[in-house]
N, C-alpha and C. Protein backbone atom coordinates (compact mmCIF):
# COMPACT_ATOMS: atom_id res chain seq x y z
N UNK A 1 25.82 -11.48 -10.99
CA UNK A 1 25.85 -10.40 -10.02
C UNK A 1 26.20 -10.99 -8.66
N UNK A 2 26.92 -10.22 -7.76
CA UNK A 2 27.54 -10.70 -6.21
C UNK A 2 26.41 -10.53 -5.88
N UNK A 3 26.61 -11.80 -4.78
CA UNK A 3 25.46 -11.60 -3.40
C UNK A 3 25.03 -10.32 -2.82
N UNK A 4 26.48 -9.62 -2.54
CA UNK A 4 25.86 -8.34 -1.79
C UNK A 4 25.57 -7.43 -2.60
N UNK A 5 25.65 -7.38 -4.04
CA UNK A 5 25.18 -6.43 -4.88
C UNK A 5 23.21 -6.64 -5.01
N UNK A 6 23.36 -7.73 -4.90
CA UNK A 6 21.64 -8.32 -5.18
C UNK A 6 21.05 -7.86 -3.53
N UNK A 7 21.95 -8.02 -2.69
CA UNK A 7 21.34 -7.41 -1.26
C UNK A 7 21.31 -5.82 -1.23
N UNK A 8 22.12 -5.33 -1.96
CA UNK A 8 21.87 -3.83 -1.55
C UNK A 8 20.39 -3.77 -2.79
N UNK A 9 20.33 -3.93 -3.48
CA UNK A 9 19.55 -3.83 -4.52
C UNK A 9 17.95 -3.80 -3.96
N UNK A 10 18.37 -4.93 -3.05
CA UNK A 10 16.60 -5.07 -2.59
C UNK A 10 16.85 -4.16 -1.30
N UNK A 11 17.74 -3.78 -0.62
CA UNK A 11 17.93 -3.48 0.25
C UNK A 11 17.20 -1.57 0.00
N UNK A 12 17.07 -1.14 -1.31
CA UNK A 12 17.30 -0.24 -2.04
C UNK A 12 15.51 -0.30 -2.39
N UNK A 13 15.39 -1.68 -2.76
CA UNK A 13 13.81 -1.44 -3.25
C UNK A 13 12.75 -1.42 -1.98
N UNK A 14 13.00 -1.96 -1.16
CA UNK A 14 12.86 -2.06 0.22
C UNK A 14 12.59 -0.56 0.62
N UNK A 15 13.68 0.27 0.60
CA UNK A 15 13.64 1.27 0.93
C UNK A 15 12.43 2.37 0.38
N UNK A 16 12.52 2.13 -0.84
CA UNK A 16 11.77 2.63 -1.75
C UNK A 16 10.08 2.22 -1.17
N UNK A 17 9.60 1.03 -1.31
CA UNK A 17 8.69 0.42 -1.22
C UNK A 17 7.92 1.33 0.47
N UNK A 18 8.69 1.48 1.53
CA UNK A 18 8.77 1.67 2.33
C UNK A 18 8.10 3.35 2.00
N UNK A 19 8.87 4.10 1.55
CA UNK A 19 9.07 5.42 1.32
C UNK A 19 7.14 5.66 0.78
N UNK A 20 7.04 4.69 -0.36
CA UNK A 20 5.79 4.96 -1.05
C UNK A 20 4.90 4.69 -0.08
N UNK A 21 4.82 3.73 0.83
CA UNK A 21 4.07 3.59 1.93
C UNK A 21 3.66 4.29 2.68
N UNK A 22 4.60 5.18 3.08
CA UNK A 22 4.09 6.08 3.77
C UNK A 22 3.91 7.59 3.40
N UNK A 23 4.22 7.65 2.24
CA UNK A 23 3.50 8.59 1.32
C UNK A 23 2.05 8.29 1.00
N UNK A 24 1.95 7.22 0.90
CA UNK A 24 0.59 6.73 0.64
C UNK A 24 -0.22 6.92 2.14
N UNK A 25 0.07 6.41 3.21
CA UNK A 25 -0.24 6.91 4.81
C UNK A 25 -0.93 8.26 4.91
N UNK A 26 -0.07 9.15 4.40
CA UNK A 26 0.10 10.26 4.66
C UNK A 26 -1.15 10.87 3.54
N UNK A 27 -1.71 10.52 2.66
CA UNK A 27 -2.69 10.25 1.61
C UNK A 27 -4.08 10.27 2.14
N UNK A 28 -3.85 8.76 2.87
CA UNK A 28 -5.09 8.51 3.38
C UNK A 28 -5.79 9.08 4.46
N UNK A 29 -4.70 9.86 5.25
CA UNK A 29 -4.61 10.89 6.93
C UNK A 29 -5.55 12.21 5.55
N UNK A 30 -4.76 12.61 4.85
CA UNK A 30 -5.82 13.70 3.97
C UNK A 30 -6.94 13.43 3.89
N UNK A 31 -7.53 12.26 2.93
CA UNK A 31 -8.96 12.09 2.79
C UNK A 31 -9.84 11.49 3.89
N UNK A 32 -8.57 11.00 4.97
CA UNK A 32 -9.81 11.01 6.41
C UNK A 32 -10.26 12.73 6.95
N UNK A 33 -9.24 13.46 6.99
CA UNK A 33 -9.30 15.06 7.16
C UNK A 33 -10.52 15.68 6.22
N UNK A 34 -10.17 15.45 4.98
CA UNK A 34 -11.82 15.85 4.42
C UNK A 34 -12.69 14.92 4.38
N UNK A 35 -12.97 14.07 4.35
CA UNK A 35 -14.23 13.22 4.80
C UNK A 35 -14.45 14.05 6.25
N UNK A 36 -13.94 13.89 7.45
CA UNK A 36 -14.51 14.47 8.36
C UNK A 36 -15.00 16.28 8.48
N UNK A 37 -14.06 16.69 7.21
CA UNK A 37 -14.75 18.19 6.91
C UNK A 37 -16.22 18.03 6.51
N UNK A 38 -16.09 17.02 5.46
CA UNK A 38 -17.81 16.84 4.92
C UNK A 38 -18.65 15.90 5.71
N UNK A 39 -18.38 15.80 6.82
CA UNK A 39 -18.94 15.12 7.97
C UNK A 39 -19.53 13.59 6.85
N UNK A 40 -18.45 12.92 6.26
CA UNK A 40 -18.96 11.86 5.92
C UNK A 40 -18.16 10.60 6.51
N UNK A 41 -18.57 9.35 6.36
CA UNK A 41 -17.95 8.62 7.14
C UNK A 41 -16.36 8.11 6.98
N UNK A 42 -15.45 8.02 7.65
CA UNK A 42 -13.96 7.33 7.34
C UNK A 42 -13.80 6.58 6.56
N UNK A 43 -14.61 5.82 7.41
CA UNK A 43 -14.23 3.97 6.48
C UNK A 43 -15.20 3.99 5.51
N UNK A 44 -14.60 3.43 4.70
CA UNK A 44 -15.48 3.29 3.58
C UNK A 44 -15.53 1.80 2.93
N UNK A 45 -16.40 0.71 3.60
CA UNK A 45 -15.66 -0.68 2.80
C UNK A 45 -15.77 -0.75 1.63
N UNK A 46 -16.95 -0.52 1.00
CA UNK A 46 -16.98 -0.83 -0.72
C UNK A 46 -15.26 -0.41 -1.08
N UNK A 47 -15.45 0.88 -0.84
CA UNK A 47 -13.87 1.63 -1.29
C UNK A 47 -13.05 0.48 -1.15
N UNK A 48 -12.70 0.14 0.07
CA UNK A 48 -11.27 -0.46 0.75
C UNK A 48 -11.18 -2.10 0.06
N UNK A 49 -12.53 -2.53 -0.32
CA UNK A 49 -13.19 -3.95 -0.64
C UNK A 49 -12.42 -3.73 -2.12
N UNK A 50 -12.81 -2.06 -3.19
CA UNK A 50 -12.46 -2.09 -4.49
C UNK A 50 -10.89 -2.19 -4.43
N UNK A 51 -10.26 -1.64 -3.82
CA UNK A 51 -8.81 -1.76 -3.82
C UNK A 51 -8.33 -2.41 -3.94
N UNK A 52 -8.82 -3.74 -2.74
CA UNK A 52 -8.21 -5.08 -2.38
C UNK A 52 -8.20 -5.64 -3.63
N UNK A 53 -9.39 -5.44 -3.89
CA UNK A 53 -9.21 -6.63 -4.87
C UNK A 53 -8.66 -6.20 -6.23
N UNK A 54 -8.47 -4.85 -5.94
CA UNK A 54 -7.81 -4.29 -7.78
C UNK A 54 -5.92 -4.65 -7.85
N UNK A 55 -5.82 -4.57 -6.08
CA UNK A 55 -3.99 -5.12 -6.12
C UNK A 55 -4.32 -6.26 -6.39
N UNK A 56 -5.05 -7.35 -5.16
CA UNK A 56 -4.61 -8.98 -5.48
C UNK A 56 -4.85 -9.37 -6.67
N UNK A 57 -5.88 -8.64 -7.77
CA UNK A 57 -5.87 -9.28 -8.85
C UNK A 57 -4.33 -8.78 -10.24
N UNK A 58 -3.41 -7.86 -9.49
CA UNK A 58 -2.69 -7.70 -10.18
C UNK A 58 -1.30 -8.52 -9.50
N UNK A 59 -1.73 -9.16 -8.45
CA UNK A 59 -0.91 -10.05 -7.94
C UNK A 59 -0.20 -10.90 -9.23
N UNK A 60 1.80 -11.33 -8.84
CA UNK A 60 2.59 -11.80 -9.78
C UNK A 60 3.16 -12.76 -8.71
N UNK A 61 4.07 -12.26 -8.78
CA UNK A 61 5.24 -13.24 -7.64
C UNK A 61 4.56 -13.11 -6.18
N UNK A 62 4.18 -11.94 -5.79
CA UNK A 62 3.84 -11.72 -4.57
C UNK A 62 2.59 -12.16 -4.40
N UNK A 63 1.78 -12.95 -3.21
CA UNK A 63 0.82 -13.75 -3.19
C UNK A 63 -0.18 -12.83 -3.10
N UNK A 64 -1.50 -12.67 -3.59
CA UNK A 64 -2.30 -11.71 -3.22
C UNK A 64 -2.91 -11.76 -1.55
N UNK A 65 -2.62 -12.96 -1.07
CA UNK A 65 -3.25 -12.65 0.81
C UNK A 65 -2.16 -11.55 1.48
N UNK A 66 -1.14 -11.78 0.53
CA UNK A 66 -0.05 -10.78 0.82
C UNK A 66 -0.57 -9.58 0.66
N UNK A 67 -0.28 -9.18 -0.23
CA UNK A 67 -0.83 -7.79 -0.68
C UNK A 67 -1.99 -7.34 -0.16
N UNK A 68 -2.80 -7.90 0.28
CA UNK A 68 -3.76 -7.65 0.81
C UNK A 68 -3.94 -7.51 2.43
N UNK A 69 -2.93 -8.18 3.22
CA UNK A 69 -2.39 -7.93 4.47
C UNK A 69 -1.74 -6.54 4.68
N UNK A 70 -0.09 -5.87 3.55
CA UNK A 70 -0.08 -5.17 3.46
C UNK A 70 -0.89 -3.70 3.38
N UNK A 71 -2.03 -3.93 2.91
CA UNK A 71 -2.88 -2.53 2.61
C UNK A 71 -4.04 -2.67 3.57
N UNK A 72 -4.14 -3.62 4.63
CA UNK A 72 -5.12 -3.67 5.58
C UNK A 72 -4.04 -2.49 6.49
C-alpha cells in the first residue's frame, strides 16, 4: 500500500476516533445533567477508577498510561 494511502487511512481513523469522542463528551454532559436532577454527586471516582482500569487492561499496541490520559 502507498504512503499516502496508509496516511489518509489513519487520517480517516483519526477522524473517526475523534467523532466517538465527542459523542462520548456529549454522554457524559447527560449523566452530569441527571445526576444533578437527582441532586447526586458529578464525580464519581469508584466509577471513573472502574473505567480506567477496564480500557488500560484492554490495552494492545496503545500503552495503557495512554489510554488512560485520553479518558482523564
Amino acid at each position: 500500500m502507498a504512503l499516502d494511502d496508509t496516511r489518509r487511512r489513519i487520517d480517516d481513523i483519526d477522524d473517526a476516533i475523534l467523532g466517538l469522542l465527542e459523542q462520548r463528551a456529549r454522554i457524559v454532559a447527560d449523566v452530569a445533567r441527571a445526576k444533578r436532577a437527582a441532586n447526586l454527586p458529578t464525580h464519581d471516582p469508584a466509577r471513573e477508577r472502574q473505567v480506567l482500569e477496564r480500557l488500560a487492561g484492554r490495552a494492545g499496541l496503545f500503552p495503557a498510561p495512554s489510554i488512560r490520559a485520553v479518558y482523564r
